[in-house]
Protein backbone atom coordinates (compact mmCIF):
# COMPACT_ATOMS: atom_id res chain seq x y z
CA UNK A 1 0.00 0.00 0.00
CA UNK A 2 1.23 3.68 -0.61
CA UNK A 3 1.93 6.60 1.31
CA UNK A 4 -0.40 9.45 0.79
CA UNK A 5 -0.31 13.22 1.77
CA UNK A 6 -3.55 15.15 2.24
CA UNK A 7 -4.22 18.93 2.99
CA UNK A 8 -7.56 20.23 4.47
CA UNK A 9 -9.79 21.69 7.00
CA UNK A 10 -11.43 19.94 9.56
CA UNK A 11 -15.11 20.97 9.91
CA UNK A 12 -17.77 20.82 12.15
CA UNK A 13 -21.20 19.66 10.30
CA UNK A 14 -24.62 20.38 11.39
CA UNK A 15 -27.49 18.37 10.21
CA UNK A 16 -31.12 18.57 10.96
CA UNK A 17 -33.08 15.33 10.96
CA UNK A 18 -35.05 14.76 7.17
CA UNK A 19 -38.19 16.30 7.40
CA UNK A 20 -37.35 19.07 9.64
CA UNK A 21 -36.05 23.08 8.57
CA UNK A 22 -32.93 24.86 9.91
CA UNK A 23 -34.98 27.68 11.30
CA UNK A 24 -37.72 25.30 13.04
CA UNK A 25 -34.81 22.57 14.64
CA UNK A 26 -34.63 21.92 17.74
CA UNK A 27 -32.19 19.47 17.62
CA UNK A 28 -28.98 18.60 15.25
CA UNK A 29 -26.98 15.87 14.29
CA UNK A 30 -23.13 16.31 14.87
CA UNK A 31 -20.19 14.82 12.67
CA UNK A 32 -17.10 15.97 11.73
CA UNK A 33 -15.68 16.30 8.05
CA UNK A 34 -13.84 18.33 5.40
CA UNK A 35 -13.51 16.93 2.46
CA UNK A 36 -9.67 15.78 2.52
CA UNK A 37 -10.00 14.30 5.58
CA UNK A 38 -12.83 12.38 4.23
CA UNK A 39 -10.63 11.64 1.09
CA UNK A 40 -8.14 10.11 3.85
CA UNK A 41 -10.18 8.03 5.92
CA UNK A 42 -11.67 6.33 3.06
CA UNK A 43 -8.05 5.38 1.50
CA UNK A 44 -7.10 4.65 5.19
CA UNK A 45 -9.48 2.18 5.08
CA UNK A 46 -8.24 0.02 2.50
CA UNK A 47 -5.13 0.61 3.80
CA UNK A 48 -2.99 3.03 2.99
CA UNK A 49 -0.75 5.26 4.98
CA UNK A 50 -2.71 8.98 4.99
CA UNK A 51 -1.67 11.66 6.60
CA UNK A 52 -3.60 14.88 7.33
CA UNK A 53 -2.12 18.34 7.32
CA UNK A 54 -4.17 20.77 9.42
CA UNK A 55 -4.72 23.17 11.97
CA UNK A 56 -7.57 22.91 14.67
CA UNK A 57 -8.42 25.16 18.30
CA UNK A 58 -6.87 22.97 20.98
CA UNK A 59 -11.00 22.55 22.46
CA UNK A 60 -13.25 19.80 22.39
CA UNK A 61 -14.29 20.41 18.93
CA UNK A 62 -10.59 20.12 17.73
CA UNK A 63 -9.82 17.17 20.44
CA UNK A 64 -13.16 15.80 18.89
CA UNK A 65 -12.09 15.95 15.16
CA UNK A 66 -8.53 14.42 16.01
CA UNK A 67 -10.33 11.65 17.64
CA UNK A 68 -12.44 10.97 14.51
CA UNK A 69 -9.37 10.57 12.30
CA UNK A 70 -7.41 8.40 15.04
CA UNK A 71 -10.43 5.83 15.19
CA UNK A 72 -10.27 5.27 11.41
CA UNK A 73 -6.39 4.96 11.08
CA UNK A 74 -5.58 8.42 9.97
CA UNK A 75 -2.16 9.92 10.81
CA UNK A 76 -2.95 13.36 12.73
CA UNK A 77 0.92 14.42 13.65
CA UNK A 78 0.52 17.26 10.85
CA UNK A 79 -2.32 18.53 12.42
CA UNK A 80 -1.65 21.48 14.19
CA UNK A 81 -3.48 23.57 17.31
CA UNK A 82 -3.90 27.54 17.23
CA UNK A 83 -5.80 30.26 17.62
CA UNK A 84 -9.22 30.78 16.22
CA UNK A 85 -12.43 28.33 16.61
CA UNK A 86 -13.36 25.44 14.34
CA UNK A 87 -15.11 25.82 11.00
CA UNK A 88 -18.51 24.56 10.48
CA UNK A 89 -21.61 24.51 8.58
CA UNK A 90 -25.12 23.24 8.73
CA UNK A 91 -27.23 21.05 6.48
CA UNK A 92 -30.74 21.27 5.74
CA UNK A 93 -31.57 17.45 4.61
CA UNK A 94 -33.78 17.70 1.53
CA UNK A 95 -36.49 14.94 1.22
CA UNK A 96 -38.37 14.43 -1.84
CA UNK A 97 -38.80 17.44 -3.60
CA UNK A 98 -36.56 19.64 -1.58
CA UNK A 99 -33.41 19.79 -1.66
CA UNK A 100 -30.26 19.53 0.52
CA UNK A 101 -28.97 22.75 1.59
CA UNK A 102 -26.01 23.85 3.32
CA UNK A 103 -24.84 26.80 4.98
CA UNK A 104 -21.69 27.86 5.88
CA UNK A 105 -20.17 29.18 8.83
CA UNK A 106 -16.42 29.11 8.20
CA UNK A 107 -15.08 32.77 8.71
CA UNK A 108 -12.19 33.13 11.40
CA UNK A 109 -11.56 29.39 11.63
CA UNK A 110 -8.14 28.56 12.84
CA UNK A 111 -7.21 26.58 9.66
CA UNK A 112 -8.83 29.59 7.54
CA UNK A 113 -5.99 32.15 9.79
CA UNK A 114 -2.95 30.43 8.91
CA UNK A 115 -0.81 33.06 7.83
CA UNK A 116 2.58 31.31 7.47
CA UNK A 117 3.66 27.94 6.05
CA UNK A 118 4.36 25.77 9.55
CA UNK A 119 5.36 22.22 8.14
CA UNK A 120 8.66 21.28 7.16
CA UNK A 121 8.60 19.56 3.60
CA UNK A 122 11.47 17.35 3.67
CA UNK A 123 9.24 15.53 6.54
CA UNK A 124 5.85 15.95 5.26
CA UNK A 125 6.88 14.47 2.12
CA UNK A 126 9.41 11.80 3.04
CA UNK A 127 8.65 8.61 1.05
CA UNK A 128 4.85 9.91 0.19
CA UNK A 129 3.58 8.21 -3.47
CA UNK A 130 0.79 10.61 -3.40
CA UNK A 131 -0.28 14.20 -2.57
CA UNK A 132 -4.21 15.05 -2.70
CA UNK A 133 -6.12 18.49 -2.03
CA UNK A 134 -9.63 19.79 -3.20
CA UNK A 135 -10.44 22.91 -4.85
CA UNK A 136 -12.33 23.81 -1.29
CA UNK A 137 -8.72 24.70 0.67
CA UNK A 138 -7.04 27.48 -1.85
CA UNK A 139 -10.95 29.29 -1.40
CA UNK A 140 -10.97 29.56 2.06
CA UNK A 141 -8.51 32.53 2.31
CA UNK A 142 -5.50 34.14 -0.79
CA UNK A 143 -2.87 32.39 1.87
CA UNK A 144 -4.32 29.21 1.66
CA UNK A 145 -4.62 29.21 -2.16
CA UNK A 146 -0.53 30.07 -2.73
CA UNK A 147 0.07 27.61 0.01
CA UNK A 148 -2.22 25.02 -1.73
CA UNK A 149 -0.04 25.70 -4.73
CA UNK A 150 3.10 25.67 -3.18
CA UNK A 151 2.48 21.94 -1.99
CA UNK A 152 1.53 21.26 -5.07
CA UNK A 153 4.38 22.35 -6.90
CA UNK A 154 6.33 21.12 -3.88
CA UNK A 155 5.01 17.65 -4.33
CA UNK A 156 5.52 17.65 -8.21
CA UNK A 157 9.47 19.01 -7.64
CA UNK A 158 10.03 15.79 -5.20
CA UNK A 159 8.35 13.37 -7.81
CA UNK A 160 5.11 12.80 -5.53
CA UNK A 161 2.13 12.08 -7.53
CA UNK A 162 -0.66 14.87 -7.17
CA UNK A 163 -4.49 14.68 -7.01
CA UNK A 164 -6.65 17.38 -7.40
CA UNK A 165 -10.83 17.97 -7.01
CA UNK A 166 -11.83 20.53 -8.43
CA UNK A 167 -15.15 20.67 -6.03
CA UNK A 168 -16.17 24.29 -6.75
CA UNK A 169 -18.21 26.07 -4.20
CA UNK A 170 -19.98 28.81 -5.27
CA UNK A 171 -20.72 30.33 -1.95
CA UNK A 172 -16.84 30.22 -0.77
CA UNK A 173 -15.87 31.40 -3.94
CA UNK A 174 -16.35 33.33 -7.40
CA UNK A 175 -15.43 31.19 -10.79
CA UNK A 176 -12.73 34.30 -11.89
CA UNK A 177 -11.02 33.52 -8.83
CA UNK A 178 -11.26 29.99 -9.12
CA UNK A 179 -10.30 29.67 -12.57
CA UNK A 180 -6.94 32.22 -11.90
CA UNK A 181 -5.90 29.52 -8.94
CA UNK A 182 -6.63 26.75 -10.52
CA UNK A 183 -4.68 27.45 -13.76
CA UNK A 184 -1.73 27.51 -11.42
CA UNK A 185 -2.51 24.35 -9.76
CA UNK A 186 -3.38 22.09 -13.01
CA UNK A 187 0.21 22.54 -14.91
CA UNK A 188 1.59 20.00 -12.25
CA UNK A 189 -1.74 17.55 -11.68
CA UNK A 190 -1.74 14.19 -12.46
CA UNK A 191 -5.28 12.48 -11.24
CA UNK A 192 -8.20 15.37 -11.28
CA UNK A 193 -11.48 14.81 -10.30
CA UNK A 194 -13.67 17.59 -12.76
CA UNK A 195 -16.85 17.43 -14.81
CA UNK A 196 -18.61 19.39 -17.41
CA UNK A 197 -19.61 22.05 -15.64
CA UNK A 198 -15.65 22.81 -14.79
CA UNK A 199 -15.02 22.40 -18.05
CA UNK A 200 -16.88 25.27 -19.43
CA UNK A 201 -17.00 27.89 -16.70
CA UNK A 202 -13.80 27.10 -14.54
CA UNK A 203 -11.43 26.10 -18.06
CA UNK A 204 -13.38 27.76 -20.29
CA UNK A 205 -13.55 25.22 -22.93
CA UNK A 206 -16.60 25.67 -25.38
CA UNK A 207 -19.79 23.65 -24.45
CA UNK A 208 -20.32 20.46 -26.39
CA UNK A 209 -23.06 20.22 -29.16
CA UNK A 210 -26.23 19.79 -28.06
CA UNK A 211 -27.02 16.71 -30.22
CA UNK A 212 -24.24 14.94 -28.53
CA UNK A 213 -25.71 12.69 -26.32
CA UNK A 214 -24.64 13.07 -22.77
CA UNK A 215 -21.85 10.36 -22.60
CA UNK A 216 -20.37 11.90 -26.20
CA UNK A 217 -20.52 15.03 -24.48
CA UNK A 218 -18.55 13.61 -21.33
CA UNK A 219 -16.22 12.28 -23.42
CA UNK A 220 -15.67 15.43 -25.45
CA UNK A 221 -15.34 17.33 -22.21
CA UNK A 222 -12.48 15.16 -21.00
CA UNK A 223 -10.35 15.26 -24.18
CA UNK A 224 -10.70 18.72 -24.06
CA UNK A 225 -9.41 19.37 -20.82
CA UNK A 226 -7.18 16.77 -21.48
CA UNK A 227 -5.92 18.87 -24.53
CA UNK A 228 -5.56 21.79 -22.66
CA UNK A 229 -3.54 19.85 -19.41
CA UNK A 230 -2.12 16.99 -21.15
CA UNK A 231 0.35 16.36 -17.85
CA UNK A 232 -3.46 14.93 -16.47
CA UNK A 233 -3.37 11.27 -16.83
CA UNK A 234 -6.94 10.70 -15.01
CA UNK A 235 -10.53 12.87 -15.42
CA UNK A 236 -12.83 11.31 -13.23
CA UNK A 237 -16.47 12.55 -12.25
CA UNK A 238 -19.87 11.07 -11.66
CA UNK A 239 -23.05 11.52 -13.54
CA UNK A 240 -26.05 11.90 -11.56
CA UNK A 241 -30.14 11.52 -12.55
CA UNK A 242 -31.94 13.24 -9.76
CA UNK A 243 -35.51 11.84 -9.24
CA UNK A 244 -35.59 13.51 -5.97
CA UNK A 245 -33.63 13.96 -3.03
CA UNK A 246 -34.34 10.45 -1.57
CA UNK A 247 -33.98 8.74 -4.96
CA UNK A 248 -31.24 9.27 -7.39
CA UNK A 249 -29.38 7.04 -10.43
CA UNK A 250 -25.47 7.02 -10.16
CA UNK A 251 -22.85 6.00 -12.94
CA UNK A 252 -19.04 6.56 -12.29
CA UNK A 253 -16.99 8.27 -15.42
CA UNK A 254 -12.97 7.71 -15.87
CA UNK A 255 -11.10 9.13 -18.38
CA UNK A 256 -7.61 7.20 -19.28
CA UNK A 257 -5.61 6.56 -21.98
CA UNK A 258 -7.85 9.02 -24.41
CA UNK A 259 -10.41 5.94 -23.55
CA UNK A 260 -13.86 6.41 -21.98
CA UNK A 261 -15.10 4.43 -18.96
CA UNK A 262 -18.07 4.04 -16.99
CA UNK A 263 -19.64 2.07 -14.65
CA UNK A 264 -22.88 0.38 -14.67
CA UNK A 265 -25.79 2.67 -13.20
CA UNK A 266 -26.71 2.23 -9.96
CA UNK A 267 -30.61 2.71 -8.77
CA UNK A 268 -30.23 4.32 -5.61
CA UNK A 269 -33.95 4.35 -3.90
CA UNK A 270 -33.42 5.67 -0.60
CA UNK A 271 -30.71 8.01 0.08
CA UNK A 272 -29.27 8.28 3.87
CA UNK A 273 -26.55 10.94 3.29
CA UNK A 274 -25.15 11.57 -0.36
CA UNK A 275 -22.65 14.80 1.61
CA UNK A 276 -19.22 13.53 1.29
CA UNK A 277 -20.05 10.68 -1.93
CA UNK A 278 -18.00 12.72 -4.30
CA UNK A 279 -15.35 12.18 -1.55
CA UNK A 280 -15.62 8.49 -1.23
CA UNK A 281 -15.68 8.45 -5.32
CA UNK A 282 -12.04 9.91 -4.86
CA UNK A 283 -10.92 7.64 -2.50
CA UNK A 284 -11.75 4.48 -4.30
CA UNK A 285 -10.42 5.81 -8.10
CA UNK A 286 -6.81 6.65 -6.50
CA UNK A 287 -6.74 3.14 -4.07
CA UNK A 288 -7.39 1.44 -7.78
CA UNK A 289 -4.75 3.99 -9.42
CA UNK A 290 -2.74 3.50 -6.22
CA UNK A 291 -2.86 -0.30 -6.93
CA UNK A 292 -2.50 -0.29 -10.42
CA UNK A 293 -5.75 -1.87 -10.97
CA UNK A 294 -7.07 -1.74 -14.60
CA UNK A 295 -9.57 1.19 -15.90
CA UNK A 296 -12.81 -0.71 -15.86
CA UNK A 297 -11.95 -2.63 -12.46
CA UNK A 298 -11.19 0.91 -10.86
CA UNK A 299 -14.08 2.90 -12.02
CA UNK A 300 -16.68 -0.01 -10.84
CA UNK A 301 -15.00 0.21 -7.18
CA UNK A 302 -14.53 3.74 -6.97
CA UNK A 303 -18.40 4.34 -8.21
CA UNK A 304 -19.51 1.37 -5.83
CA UNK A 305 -17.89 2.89 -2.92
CA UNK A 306 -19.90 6.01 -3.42
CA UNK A 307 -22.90 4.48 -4.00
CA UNK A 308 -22.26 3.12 -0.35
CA UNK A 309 -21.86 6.22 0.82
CA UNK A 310 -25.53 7.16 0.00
CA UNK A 311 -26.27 5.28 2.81
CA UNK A 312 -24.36 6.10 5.76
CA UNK A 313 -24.57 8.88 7.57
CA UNK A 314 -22.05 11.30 8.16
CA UNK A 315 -19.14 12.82 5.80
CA UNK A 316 -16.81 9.82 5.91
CA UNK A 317 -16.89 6.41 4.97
CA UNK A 318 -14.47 4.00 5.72
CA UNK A 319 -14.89 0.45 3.79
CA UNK A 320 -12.25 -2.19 3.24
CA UNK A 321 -11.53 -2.99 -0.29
CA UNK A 322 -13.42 -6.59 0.33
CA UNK A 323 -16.34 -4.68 1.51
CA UNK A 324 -17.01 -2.62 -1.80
CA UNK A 325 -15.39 -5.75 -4.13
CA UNK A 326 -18.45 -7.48 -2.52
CA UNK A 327 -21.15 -4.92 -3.05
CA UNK A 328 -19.86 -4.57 -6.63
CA UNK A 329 -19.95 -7.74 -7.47
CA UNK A 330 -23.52 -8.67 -5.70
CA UNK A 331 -26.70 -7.82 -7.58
CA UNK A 332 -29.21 -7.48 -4.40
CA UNK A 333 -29.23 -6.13 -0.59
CA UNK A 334 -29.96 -9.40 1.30
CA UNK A 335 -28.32 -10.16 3.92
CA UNK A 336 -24.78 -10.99 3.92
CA UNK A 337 -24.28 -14.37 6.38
């Protein structure tokens, strides 16, 4: 198994139970998350060496958060305590017709403060195969965006493999700024988790014909980008049928070798928690790239693992590699004995 490098907030989330509104709750659900750190406990689960580099208040939100990473095998040494208070947000669950919302309450976090570069790179990345960050960290603050780049390029000068998600957020950040940081990150990316919708307002590459159908269009999408990065070995993304926000259709997309993949398309009926599947999608397409599986083998794990993630709760999910190999490979829900 490989050694792999992550960089990310730890958050705070907020849920209220389906069926009820922010404003009405009198009650919420607590987990912890970020989306790196969800990245690393699912890759810690099938066993890799992931480490985390943070910084979290030394309270018992931070202790908290630590603790959540330690029970799932994630190395926490990199994760640093400071001033400031833990970032957080709140979910609204959808259910049926309405959906999920989520807002955030990040400002003055002590990862979001960092003002100065406090980890020594000759130790961070001392035997690491793999360095991984999401398009969430460089928007949280202009210091966290040239230090996001500055691993990046750090990684890429040492010969560390790099992984990048693009996972825009509108209401962190505007797509100018996005698209200015990210055309410094993407020279030196070699795995990137993007879609169409990066494609045309993050890279600006024109939109596909409209009589393409939407797997042509994919496909176009990805050699495009490809064109335009052609250090990126890997495009990944899902593509999603919403029937509402209990029921949705999955398929997994890969992109290698100028060859189009997907995976077969899941039915999912009842959704438990879909926050943090795009994260669990990441995990299991690098443990397969990790692994040297072959295309089709790692795009059916990777888009099995999120499907599993539909139905726990909570950002994270940590699986072994048997686990998803035997939800891929079964074709019902009965019980396993």
């Amino acid at each position: 198994m490989s050694k792999v490098l992550t960089l990310g907030e730890l958050l705070l989330r907020y849920s209220t139970t389906k069926g009820e509104q922010l404003s009405h709750a009198a009650a919420l659900h607590l987990h912890y998350g970020g989306s790196e750190a969800n990245v690393a406990i699912g890759l810690s689960g099938f066993g890799h060496d992931v480490t985390l580099v943070s910084k979290i208040p030394d309270n018992p939100f931070g202790q908290g958060s630590l603790y959540q990473l330690k029970r799932y095998g994630v190395n926490t040494d990199q994760v640093h305590f400071g001033e400031g208070r833990m970032g957080s947000y709140f979910v609204e669950t959808g259910a049926g017709p309405r959906a999920t919302s989520v807002v955030y309450d990040r400002k003055s976090s002590t990862f979001s403060l960092l003002e100065t570069n406090e980890w020594d790179y000759d130790h961070l990345f001392e035997d690491v195969s793999l360095f991984h960050v999401s398009g969430i960290t460089p928007a949280l603050s202009p210091f966290l965006a040239q230090l996001t780049i500055d691993f990046v390029k750090e990684a890429k000068k040492r010969g560390v493999l790099v992984s990048f998600d693009s996972n825009y957020r509108g209401k962190l950040w505007g797509l100018p700024e996005a698209a200015k940081v990210f055309a410094q990150i993407l020279p030196d990316v070699d795995y990137c988790s993007m879609g169409a919708l990066d494609a045309v307002n993050i890279l600006g590459i024109e939109a596909a014909n409209r009589e393409l159908s939407e797997e042509e269009a994919l496909a176009y999408y990805y050699q495009k980008m490809q064109e335009k990065y052609p250090n990126i070995e890997v495009f990944y993304s899902t593509r999603r049928e919403v029937v509402s926000s209990d029921e949705n259709y999955l398929t997994g997309t890969l992109w290698l070798n100028e060859t189009y993949y997907t995976s077969k398309k899941y039915h999912i009926p009842y959704i438990v928690d879909r926050i943090g599947g795009g994260d669990a999608f990441s995990a299991g397409v690098l443990h397969g790239l990790l692994e040297g599986k072959d295309a089709q083998e790692i795009i059916d794990f990777a888009t099995g693992n999120t499907v599993l993630k539909h139905t726990v709760a909570g950002d994270a999910l940590s699986l072994t590699e048997k686990e998803v190999e035997l939800f891929v490979q079964s074709d019902s829900s009965k019980i396993n004995r």
